[in-house]
Protein backbone atom coordinates (compact mmCIF):
# COMPACT_ATOMS: atom_id res chain seq x y z
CA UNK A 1 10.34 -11.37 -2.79
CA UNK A 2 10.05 -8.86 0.11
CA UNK A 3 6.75 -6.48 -0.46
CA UNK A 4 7.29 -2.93 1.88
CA UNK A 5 3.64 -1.07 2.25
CA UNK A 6 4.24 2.25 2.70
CA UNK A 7 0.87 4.05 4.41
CA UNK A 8 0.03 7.42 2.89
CA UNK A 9 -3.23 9.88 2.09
CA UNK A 10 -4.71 9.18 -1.50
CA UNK A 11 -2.59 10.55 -3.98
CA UNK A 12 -3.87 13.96 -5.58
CA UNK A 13 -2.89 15.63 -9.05
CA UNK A 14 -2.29 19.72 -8.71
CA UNK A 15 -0.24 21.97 -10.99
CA UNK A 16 1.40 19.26 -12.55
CA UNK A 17 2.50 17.57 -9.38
CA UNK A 18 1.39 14.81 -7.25
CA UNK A 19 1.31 15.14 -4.26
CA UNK A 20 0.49 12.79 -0.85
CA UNK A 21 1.22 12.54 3.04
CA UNK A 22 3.50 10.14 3.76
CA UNK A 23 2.48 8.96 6.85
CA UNK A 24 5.79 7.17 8.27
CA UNK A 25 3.39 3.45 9.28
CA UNK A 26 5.01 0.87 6.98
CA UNK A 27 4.62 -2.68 6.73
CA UNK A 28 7.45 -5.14 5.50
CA UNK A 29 5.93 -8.57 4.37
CA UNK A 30 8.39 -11.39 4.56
CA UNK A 31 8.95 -13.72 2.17
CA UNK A 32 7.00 -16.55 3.88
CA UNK A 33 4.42 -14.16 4.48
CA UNK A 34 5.45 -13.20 8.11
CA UNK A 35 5.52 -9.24 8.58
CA UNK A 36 6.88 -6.22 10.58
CA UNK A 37 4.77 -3.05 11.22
CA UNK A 38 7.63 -0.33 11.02
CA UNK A 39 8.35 3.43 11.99
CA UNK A 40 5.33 2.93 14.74
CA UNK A 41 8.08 5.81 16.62
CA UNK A 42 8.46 7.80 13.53
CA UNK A 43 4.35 7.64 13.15
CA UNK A 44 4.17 9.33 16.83
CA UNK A 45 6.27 11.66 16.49
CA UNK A 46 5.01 13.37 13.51
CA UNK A 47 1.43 12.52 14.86
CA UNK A 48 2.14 15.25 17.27
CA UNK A 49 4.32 17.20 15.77
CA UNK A 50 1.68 17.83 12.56
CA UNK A 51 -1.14 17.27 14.75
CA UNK A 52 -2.84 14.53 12.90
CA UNK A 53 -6.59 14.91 14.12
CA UNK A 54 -7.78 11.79 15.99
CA UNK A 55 -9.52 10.78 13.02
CA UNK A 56 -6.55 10.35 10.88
CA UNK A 57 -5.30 8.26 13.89
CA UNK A 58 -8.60 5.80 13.84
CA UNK A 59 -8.07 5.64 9.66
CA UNK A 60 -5.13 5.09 9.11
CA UNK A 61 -4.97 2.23 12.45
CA UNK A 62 -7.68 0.80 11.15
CA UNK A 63 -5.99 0.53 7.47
CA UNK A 64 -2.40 -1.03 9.35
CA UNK A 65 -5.29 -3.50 11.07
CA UNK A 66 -7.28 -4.72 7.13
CA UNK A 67 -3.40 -4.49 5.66
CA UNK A 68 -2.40 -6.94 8.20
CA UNK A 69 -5.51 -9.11 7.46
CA UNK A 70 -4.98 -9.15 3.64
CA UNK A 71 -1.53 -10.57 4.72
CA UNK A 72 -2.66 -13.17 6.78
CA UNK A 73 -5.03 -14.18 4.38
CA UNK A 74 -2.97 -13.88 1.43
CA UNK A 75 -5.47 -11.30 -0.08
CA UNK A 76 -5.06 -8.55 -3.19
CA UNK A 77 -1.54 -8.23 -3.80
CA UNK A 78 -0.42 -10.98 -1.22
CA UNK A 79 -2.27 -13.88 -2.58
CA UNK A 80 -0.44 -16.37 -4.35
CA UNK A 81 -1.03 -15.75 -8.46
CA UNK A 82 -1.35 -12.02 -8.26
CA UNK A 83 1.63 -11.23 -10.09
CA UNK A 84 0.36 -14.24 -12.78
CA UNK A 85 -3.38 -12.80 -13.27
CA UNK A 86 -2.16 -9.20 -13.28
CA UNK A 87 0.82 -9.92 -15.80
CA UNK A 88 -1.75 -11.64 -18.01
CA UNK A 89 -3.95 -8.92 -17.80
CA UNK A 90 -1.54 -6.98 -19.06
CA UNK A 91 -0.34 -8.82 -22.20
CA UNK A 92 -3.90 -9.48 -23.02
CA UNK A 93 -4.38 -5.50 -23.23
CA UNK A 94 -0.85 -5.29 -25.38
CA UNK A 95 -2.15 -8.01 -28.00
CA UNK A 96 -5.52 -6.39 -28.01
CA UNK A 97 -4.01 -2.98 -29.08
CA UNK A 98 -1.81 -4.81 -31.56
CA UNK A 99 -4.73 -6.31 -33.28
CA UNK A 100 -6.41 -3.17 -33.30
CA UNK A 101 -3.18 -1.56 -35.66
C-alpha cells in the first residue's frame, strides 16, 4: 500500500463549493515506509509565480519536516493498526445507529 500526501491550505466551504490551494509539495510513502518528497520544482515555481509570502514558505516547510517525522516514526496514519482502529471505529458507530432503529 503506497500512501501519496498531497500538501494544501485547510479546506474551506463557500457557495456550495470547497475550495483549497494546492500547493504542488507531495510526499509518496513507500511501502516499507521509505519516502520521496515530490514536485519540490513544481513548489518553486508557483512559489514565485503566486508569490507565496515567506510565511507560507516557513509553514508549509515546516509541515513537509513533522510529515516526514510522523513517517519515520510510524505516527497518525502511518503507524501500523491505523487502518484496524479506524475501521473499528467505524463499525462500532454503524451498530450503534442500528441499535438505535
Amino acid at each position: 500500500m503506497y500512501y501519496y500526501c498531497n500538501l494544501s491550505s485547510p479546506f474551506v466551504f463557500d457557495n456550495n463549493a470547497i475550495k483549497y490551494i494546492d500547493y504542488d509539495l507531495d510526499i509518496k510513502v513507500f511501502p516499507d515506509m521509505s519516502y520521496s518528497l515530490l514536485d519540490e520544482d513544481e513548489y518553486e515555481l508557483h512559489r514565485k509565480e503566486m508569490s507565496y509570502p515567506d510565511v507560507i514558505d516557513k509553514i508549509l516547510k515546516r509541515n513537509v519536516d513533522k510529515l516526514i517525522s510522523w513517517i519515520q516514526q510510524k505516527r497518525g496514519p502511518f503507524a501500523p493498526d491505523f487502518i484496524d482502529v479506524w475501521t473499528n471505529r467505524y463499525k462500532f458507530q454503524l451498530d450503534m445507529q442500528s441499535d438505535d432503529c
